[in-house]
Protein backbone atom coordinates (compact mmCIF):
# COMPACT_ATOMS: atom_id res chain seq x y z
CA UNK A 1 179.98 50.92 82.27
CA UNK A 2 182.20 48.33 80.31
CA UNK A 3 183.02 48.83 76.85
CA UNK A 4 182.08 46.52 74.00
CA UNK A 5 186.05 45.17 73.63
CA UNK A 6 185.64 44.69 78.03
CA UNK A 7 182.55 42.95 77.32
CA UNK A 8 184.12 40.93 74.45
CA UNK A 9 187.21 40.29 76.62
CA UNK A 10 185.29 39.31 79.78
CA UNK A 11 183.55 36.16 76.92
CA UNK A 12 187.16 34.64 77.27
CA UNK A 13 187.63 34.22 73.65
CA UNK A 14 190.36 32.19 73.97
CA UNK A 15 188.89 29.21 75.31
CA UNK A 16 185.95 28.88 72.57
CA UNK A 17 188.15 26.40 70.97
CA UNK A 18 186.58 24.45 73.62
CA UNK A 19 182.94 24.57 71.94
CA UNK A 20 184.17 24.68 68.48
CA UNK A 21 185.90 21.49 68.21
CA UNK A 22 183.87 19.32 69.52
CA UNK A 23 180.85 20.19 67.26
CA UNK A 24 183.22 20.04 64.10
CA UNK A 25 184.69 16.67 65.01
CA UNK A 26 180.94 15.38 65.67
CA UNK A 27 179.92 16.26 62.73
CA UNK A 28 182.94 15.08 61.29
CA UNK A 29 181.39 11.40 62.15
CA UNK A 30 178.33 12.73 60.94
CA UNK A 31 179.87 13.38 57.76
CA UNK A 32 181.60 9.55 57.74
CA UNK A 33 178.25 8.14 58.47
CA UNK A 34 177.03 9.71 55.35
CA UNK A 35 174.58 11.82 57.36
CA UNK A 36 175.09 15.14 58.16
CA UNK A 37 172.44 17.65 58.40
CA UNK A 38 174.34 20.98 58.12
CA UNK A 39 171.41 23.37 59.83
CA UNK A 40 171.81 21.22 63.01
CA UNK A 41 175.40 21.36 63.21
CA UNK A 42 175.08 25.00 63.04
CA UNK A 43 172.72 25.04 65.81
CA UNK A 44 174.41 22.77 68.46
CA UNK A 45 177.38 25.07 67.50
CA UNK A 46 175.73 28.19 68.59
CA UNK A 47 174.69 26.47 71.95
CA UNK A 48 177.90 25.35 72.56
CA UNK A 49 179.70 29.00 72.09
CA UNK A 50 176.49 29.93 74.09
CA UNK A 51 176.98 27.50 76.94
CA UNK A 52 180.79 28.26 76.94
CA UNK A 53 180.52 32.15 76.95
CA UNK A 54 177.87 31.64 79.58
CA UNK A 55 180.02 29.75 82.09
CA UNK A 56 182.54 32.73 81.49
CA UNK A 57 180.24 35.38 82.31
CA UNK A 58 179.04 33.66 85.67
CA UNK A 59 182.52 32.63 86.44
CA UNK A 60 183.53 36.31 86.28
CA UNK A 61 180.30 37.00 88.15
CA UNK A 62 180.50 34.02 90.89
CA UNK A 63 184.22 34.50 91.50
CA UNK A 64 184.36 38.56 91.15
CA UNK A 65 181.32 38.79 94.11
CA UNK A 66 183.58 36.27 96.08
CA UNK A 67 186.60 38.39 95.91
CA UNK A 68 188.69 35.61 93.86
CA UNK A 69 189.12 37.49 91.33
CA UNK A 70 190.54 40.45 93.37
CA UNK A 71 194.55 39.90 93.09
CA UNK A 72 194.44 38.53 89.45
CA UNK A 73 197.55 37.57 87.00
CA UNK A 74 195.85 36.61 84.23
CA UNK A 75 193.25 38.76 81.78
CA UNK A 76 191.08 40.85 83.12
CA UNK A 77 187.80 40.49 84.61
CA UNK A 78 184.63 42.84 84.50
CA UNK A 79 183.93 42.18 88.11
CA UNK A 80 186.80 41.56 89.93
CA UNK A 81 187.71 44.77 88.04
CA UNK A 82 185.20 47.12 88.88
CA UNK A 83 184.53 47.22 84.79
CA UNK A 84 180.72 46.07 84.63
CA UNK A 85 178.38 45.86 87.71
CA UNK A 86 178.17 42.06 89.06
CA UNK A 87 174.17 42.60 88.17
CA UNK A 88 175.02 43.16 84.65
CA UNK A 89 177.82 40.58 84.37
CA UNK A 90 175.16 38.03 85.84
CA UNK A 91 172.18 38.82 83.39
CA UNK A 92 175.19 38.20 80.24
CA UNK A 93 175.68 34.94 81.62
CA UNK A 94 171.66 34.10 82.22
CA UNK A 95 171.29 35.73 78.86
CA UNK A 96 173.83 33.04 77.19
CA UNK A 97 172.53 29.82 79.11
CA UNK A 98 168.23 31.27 78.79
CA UNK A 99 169.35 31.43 74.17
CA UNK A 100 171.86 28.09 73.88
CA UNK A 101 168.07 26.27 75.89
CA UNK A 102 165.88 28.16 73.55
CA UNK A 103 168.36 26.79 70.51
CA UNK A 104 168.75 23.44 71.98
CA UNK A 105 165.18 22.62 71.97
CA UNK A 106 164.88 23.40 68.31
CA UNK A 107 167.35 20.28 67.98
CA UNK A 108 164.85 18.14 70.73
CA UNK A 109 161.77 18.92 68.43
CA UNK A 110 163.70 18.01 65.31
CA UNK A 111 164.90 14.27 66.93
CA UNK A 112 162.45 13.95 68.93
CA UNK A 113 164.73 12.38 71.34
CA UNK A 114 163.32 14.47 74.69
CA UNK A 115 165.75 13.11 77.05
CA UNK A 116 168.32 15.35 75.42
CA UNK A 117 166.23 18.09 77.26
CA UNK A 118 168.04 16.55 80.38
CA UNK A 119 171.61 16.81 78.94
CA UNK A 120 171.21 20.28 78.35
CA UNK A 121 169.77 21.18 81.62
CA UNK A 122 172.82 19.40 83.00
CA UNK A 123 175.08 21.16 80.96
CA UNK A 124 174.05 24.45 82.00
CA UNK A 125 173.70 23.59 86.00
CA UNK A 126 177.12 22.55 85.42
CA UNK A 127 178.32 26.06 83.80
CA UNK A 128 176.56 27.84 86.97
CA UNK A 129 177.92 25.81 89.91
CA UNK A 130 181.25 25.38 88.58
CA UNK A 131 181.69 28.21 90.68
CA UNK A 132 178.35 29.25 91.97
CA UNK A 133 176.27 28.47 94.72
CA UNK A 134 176.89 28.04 98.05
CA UNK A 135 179.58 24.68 97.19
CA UNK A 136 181.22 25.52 93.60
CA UNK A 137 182.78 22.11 92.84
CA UNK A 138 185.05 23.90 90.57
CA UNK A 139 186.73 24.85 94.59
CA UNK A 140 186.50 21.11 94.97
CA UNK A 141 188.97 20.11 92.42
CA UNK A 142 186.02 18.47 90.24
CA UNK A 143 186.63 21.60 87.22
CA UNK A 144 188.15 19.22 85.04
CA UNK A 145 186.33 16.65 85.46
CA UNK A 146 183.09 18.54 84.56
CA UNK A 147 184.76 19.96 81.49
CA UNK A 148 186.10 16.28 80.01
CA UNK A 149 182.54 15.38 80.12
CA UNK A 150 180.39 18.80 78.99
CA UNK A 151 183.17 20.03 76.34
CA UNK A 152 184.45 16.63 75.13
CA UNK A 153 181.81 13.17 75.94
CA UNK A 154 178.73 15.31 75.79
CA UNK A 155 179.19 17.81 72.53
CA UNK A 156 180.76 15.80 70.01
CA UNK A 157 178.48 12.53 71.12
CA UNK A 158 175.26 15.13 71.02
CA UNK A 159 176.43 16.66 68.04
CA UNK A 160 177.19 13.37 65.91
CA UNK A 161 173.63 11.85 67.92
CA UNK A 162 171.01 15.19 66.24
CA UNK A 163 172.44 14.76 62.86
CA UNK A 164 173.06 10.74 62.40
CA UNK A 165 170.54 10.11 65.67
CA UNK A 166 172.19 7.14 66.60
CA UNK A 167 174.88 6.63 69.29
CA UNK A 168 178.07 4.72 68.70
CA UNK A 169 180.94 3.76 70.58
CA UNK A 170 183.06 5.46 67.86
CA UNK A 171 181.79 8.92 69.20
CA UNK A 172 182.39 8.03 72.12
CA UNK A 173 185.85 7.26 71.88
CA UNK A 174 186.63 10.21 69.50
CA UNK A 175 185.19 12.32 72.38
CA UNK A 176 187.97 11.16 74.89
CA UNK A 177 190.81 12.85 72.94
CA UNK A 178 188.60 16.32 72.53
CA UNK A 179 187.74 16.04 76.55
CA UNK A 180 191.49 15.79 77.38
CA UNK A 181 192.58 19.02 75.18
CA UNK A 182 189.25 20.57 76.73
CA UNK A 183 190.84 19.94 79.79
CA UNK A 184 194.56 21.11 79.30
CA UNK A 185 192.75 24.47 78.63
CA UNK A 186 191.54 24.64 82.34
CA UNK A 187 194.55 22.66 83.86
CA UNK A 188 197.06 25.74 82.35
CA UNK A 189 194.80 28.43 82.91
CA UNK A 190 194.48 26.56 86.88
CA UNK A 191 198.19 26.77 86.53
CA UNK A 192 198.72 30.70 85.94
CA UNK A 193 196.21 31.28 89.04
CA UNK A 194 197.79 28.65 91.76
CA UNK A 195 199.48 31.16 93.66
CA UNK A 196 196.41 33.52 93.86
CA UNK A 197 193.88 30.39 93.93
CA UNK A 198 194.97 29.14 97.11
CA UNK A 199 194.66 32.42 99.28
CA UNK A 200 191.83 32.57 97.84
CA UNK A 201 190.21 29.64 98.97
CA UNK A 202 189.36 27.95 95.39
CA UNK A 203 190.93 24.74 95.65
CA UNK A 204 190.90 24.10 91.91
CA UNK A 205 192.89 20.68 90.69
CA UNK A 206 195.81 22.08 90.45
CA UNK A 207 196.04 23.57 94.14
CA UNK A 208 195.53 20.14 95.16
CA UNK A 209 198.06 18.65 93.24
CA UNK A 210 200.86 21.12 93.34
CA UNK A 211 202.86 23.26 90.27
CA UNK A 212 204.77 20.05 89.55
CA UNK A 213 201.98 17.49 89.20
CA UNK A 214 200.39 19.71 87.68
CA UNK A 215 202.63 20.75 84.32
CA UNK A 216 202.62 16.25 84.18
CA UNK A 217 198.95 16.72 84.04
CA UNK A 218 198.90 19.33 81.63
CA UNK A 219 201.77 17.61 79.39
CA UNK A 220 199.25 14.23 79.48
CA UNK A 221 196.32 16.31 78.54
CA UNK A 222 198.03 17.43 75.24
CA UNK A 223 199.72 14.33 74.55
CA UNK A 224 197.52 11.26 75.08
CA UNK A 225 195.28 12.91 72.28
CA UNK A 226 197.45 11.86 69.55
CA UNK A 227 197.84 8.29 71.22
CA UNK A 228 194.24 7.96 71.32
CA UNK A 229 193.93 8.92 67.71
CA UNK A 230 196.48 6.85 66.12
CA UNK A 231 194.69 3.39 68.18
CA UNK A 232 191.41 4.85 66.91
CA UNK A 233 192.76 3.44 63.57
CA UNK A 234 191.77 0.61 62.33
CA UNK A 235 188.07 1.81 62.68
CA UNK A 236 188.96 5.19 60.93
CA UNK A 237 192.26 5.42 59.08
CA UNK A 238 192.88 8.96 58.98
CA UNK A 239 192.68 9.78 62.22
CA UNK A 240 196.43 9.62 61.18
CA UNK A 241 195.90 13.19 60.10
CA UNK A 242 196.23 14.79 63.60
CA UNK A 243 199.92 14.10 63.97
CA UNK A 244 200.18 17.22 61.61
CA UNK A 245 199.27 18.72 64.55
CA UNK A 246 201.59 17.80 66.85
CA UNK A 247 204.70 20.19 66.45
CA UNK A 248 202.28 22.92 67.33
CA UNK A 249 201.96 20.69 71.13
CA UNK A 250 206.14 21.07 71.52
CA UNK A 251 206.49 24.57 72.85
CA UNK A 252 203.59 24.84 74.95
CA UNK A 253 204.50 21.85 76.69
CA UNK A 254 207.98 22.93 76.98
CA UNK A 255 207.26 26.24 78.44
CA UNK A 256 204.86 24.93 81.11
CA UNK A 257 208.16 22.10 81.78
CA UNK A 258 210.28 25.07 81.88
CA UNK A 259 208.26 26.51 84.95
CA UNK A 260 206.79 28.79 83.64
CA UNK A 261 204.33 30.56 85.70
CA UNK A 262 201.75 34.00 86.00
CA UNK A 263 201.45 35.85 83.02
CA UNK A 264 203.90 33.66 80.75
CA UNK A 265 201.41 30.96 81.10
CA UNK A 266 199.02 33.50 79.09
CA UNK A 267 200.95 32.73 75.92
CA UNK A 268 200.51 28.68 76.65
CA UNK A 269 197.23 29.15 77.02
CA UNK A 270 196.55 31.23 73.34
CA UNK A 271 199.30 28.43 71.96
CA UNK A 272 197.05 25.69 73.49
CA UNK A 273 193.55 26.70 71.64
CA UNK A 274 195.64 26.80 68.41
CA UNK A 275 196.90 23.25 69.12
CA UNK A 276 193.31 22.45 70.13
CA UNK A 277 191.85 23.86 66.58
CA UNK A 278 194.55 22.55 64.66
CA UNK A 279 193.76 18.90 66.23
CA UNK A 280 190.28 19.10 66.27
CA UNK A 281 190.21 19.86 62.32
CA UNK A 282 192.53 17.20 61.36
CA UNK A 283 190.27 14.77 63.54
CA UNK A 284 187.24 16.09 62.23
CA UNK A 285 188.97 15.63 58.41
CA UNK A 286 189.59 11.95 59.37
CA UNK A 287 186.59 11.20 60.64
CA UNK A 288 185.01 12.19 57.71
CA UNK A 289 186.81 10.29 55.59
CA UNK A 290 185.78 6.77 54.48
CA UNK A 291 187.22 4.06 52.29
């Protein structure tokens, strides 16, 4: 049986940056609208780290019954490494999509907006055949595409949407920047496993594309961000803000142009969530912020 630390390990906690900041920056423009409702916020937060911790379970579970998982050079898995039964690694993940639907329609009864019922059942049939089912599309190269849209377009649009309950094209844009560092999250962590991938059968993006193509991919994923912010301002000023965070993008980005590969990639991928947090405050902050 897997201990609680396996259990806590096997929830991936480095990549909840990737629910956390797009909640905060969505109610960021929440805040700039002059409407945020706080209990909401902290609702579509806990169905985010749900949803996120969810898709990590039944990765581990999809890709640990599959034998992907079997010859492994990143963290460890509770499947692939005999740590937790694949039953019990599959109820987590059930467990973790079944409580972020039960939270999420506490946000469809307050707005009243039921077609939000269909976002979140895409969102989670998106966390279970990224690499279950009989066709995973995350073996189809189509990983980071599903993330750009269900950890960047989708949260911080849904998020800003149950507190101010009106769409804007503002949220929309301020969700392109959070989808790309969403993305460089997967793209490095596709890096580390491209030798092992392969074998393997999982064709993820960056199997298709080769090591070289991509560490460009993963360099545009943390840079275009801060491009995106600074033309985002003459709508909101202080989007300015996030180029505090870019030092922090420098030596990830030189490590993974350095060639770095297997386990050394681990350390890009911790530096990348603090990168992420760091940007995702300071665009939150300047969202927020009106004149």
């Amino acid at each position: 049986m897997a201990s609680l630390n396996q259990w806590v390990a096997g929830a991936r906690p480095r990549t909840l940056p990737n629910a956390i900041v797009p909640v905060m920056v969505g109610t960021g423009l929440a805040i700039g609208e002059g409407s945020p409702i706080w209990w909401r916020a902290v609702v579509a937060l806990l169905v985010a780290l749900l949803l996120q911790i969810g898709v990590n379970y039944a990765n581990d579970y999809s890709d640990g019954i599959r034998g992907t998982d079997d010859q492994r050079v990143g963290p460890m898995r509770l499947v692939g490494s005999g740590a937790a039964a694949p039953r019990e690694v599959l109820a987590a993940a059930l467990g973790s999509f079944a409580a972020a639907a039960i939270l999420g329609l506490t946000l469809v009864i307050a707005t009243r907006a039921w077609w939000i019922l269909l976002v979140g059942a895409a969102a989670i049939a998106a966390a279970w055949f990224y690499t279950g089912g009989k066709s995973p599309y995350g073996y189809r190269a189509l990983g980071e595409l599903a993330v750009f849209v269900f950890f960047g377009v989708v949260p911080v649009v849904g998020t800003a949407y149950v507190q101010t309950e009106q769409l804007s094209w503002t949220a929309l844009a301020a969700s392109v920047p959070i989808g790309l560092l969403s993305c460089s999250m997967l793209v490095v962590n596709n890096l580390r496993d491209v030798v092992t991938d392969g074998p393997a059968g999982k064709r993820t993006l960056a199997v298709v594309l080769g090591a070289t193509r991509t560490r460009t991919l993963y360099t545009a994923c943390l840079t275009l961000p801060f491009l995106i912010a600074l033309l985002l301002i003459p709508l909101t000023p202080f989007t300015a803000l996030t180029v505090l965070a870019a030092p922090l993008a420098i030596g990830p980005i030189r490590t993974v142009l350095a060639g770095a590969t297997g386990p050394a990639l681990i350390g890009v991928l911790q530096a990348t969530g603090k990168l992420q947090m760091a940007y995702g405050l300071l665009f939150a902050v300047g969202l927020a912020i009106t004149l």
